[in-house]
N, C-alpha and C. Protein backbone atom coordinates (compact mmCIF):
# COMPACT_ATOMS: atom_id res chain seq x y z
N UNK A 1 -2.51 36.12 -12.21
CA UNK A 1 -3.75 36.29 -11.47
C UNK A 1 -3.81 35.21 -10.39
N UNK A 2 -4.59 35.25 -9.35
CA UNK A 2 -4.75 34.54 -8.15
C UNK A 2 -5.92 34.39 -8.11
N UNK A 3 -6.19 33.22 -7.55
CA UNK A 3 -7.57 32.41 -7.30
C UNK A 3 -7.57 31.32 -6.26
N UNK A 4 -8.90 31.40 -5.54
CA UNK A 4 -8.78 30.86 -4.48
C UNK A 4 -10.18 29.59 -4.94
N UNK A 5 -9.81 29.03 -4.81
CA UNK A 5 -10.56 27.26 -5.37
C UNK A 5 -11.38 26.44 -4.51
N UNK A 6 -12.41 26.65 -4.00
CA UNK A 6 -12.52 25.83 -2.47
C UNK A 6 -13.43 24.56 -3.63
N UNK A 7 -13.21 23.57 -3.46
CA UNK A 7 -14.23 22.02 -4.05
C UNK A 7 -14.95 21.22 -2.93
N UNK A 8 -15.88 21.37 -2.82
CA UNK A 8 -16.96 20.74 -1.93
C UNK A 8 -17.20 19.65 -2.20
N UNK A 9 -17.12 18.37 -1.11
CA UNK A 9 -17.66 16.87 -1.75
C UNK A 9 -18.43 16.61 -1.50
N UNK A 10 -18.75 15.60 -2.68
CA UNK A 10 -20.63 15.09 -2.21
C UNK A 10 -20.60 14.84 -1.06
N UNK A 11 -22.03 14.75 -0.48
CA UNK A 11 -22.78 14.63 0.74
C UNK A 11 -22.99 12.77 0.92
N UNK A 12 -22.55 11.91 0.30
CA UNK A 12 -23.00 10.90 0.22
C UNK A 12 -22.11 9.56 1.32
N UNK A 13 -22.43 8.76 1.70
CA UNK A 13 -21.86 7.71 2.67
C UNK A 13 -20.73 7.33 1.78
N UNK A 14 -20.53 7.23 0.69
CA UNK A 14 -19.65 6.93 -0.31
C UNK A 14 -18.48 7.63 -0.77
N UNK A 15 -18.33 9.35 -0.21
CA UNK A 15 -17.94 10.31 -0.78
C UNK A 15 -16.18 10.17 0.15
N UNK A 16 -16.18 10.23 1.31
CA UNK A 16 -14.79 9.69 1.65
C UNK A 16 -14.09 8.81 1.14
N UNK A 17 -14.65 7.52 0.94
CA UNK A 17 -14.37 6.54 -0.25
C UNK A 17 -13.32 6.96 -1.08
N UNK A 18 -14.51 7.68 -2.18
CA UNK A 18 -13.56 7.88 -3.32
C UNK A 18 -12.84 9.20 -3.31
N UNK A 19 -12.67 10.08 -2.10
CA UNK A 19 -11.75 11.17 -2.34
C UNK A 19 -10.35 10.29 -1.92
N UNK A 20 -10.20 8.90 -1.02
CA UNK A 20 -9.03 8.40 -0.89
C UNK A 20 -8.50 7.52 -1.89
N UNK A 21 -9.81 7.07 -2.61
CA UNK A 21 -9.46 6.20 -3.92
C UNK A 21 -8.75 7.45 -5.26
N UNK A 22 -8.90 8.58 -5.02
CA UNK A 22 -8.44 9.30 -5.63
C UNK A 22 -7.59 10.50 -5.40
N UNK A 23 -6.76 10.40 -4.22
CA UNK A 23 -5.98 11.08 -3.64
C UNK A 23 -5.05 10.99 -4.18
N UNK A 24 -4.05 9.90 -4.61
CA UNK A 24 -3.17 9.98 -5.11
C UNK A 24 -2.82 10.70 -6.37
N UNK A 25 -3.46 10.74 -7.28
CA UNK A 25 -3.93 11.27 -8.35
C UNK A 25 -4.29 12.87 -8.78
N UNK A 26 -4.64 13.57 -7.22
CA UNK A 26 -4.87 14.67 -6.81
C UNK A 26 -3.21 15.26 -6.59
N UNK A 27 -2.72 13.99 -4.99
CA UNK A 27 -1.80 15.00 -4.69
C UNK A 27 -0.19 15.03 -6.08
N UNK A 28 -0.47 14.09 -6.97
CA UNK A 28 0.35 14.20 -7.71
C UNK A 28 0.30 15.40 -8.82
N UNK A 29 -1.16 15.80 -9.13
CA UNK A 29 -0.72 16.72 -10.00
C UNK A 29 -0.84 18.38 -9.06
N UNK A 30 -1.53 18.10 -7.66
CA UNK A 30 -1.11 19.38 -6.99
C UNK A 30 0.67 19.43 -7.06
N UNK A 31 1.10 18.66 -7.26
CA UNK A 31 2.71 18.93 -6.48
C UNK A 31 3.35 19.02 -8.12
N UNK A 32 2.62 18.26 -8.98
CA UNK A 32 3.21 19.08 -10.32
C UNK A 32 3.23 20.32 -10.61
N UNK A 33 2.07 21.00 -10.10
CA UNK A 33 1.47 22.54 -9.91
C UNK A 33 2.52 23.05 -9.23
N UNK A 34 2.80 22.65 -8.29
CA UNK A 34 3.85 23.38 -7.31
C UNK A 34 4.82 23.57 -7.85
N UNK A 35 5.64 22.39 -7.97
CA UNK A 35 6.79 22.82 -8.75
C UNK A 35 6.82 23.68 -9.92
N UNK A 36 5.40 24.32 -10.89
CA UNK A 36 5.27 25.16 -11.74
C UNK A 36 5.02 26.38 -11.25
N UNK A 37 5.31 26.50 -9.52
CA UNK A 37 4.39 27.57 -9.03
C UNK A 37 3.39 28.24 -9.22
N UNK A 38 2.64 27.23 -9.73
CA UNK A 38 1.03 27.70 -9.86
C UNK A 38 -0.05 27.41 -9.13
N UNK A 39 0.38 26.20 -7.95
CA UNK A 39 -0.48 26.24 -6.53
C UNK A 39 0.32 26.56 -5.27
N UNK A 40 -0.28 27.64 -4.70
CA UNK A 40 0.87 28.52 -3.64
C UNK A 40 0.31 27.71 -2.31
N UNK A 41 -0.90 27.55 -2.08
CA UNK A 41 -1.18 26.66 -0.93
C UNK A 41 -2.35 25.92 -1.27
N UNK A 42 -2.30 24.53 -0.59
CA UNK A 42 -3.33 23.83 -0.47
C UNK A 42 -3.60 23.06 0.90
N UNK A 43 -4.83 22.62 1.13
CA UNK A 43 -5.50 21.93 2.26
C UNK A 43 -6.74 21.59 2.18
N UNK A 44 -7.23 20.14 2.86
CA UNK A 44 -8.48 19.51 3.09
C UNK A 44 -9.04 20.59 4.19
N UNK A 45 -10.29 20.48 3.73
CA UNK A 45 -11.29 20.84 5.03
C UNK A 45 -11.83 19.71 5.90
N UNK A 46 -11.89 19.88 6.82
CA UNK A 46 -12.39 18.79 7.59
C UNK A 46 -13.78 19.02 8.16
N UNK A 47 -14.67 17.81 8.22
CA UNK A 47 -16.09 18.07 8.93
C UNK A 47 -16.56 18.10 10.42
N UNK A 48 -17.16 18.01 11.31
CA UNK A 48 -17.23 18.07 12.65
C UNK A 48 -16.20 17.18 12.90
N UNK A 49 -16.17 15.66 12.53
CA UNK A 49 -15.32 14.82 12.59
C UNK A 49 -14.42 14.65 12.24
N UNK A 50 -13.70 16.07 11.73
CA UNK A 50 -12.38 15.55 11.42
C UNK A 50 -11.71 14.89 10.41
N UNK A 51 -12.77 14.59 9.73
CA UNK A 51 -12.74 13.74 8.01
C UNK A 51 -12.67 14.77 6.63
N UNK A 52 -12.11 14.59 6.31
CA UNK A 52 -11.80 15.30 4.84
C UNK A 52 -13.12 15.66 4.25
N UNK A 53 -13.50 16.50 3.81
CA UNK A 53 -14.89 17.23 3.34
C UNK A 53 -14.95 18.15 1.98
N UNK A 54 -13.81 18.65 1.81
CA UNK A 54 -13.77 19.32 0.35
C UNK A 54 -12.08 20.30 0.39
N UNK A 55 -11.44 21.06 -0.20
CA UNK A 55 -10.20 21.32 -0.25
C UNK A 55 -10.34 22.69 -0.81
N UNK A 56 -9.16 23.43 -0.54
CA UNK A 56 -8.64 24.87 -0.63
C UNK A 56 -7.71 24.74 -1.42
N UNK A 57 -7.37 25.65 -2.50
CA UNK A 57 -6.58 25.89 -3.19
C UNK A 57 -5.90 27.53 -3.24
N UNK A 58 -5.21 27.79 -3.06
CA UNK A 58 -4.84 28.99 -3.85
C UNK A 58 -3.61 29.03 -5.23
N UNK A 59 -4.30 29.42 -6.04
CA UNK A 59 -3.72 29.20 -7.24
C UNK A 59 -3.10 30.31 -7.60
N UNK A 60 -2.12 30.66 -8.58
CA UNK A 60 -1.55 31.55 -9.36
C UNK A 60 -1.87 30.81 -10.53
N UNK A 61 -2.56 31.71 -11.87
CA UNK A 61 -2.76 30.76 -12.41
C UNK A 61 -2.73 32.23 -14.03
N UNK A 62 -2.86 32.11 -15.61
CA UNK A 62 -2.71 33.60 -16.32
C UNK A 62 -3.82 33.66 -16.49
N UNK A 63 -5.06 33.28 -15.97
CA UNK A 63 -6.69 33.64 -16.39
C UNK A 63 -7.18 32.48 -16.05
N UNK A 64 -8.82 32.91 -15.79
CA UNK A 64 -9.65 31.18 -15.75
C UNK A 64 -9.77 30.72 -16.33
N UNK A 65 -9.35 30.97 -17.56
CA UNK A 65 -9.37 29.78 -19.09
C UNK A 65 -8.36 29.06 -18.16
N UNK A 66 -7.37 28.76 -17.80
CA UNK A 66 -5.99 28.19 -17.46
C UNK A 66 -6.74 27.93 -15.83
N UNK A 67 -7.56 27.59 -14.87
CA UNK A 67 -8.16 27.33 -13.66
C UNK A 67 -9.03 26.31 -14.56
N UNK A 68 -9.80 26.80 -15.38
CA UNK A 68 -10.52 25.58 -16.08
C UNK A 68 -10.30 24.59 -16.59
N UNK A 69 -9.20 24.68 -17.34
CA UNK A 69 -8.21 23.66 -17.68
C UNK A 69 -7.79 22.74 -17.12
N UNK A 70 -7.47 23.01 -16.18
CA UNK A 70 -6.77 22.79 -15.01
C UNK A 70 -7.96 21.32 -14.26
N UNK A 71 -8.90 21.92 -14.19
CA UNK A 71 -9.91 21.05 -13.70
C UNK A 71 -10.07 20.46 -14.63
N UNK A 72 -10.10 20.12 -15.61
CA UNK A 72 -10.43 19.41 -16.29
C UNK A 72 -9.41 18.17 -16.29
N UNK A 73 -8.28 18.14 -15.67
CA UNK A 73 -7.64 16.79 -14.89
C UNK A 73 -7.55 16.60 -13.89
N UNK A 74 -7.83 17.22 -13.10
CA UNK A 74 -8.43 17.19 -11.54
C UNK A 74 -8.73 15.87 -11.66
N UNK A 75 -8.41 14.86 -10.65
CA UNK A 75 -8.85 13.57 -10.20
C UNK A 75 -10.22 13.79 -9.23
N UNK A 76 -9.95 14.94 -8.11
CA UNK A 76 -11.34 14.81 -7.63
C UNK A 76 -12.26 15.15 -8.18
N UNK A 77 -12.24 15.77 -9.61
CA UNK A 77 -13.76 16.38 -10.45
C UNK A 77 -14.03 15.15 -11.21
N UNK A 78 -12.74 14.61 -11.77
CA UNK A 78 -12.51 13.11 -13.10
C UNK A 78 -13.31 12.12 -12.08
N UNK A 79 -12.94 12.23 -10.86
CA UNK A 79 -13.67 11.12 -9.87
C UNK A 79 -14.51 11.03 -9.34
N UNK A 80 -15.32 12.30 -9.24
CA UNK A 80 -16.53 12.65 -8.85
C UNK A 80 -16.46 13.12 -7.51
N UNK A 81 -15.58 13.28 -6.98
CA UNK A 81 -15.32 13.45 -5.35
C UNK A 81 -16.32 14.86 -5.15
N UNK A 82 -15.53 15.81 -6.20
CA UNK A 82 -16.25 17.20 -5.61
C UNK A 82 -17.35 17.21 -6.30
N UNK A 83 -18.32 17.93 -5.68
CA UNK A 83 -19.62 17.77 -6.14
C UNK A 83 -19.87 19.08 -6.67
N UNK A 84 -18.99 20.50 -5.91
CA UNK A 84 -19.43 21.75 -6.40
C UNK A 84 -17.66 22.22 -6.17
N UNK A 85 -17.22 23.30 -6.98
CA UNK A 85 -16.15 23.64 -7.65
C UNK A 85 -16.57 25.30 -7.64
N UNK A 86 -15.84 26.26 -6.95
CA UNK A 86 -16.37 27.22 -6.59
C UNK A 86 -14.76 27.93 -7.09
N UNK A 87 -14.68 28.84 -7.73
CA UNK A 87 -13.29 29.96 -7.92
C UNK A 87 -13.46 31.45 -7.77
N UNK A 88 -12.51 31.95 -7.08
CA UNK A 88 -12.72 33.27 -6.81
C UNK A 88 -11.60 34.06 -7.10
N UNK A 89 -11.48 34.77 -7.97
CA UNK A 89 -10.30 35.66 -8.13
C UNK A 89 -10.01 36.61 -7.06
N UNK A 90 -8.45 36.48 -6.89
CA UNK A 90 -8.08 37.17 -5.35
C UNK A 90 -7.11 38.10 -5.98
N UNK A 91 -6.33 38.79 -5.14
CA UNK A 91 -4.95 39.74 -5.00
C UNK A 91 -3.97 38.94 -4.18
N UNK A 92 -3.12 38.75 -3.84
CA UNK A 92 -2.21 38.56 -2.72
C UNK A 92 -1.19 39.57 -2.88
N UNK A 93 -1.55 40.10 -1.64
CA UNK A 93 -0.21 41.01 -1.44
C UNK A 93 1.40 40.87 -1.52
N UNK A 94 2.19 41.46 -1.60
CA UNK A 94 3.29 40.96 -2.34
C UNK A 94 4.11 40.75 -1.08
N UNK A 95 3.86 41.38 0.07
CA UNK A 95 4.03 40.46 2.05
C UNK A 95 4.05 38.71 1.69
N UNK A 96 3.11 38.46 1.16
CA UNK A 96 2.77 37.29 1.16
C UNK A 96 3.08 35.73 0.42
N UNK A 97 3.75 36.49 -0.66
CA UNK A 97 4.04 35.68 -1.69
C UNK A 97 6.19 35.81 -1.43
């Protein structure tokens, strides 16, 4: 199954902060994902300015029991970065993959 993950970060003067205090931590277990091929793409969103604001995921993942999981070592949820955690089950065409 496929799912598309967008995580929104707090609104707070503080919230860039700790998405860099906790980046590392992020991009290490995204790239563990990868190599399991279970995150097919990822990327920051950026705000008017250009600053990191919340992130995209597209996942392959065998159900949202296994997306939930999943967050549940997430450094930006463990760290508080994202404030809202949004999943949407997708298709990807087989063009695409």
């Amino acid at each position: 199954m496929n799912f598309i993950l967008n995580g929104y970060d707090y609104k707070d003067e503080k919230s860039l902060e700790r998405r860099m205090a906790a980046r590392e931590g992020h991009v290490k277990n995204i790239e563990a994902m990868k190599n399991d091929k279970k995150v097919l793409m990822a990327c920051a969103m950026l705000n008017s300015d250009g600053n990191m604001c919340g992130s995209t995921l597209i996942l392959e993942m065998e159900n949202k029991d296994a997306v939930d999981e999943y967050l549940k070592t997430e450094a930006y949820v463990l760290e508080k970065v994202w404030e809202r955690v949004e999943v949407i089950e997708c298709k990807i065409p087989p063009m695409f993959l």
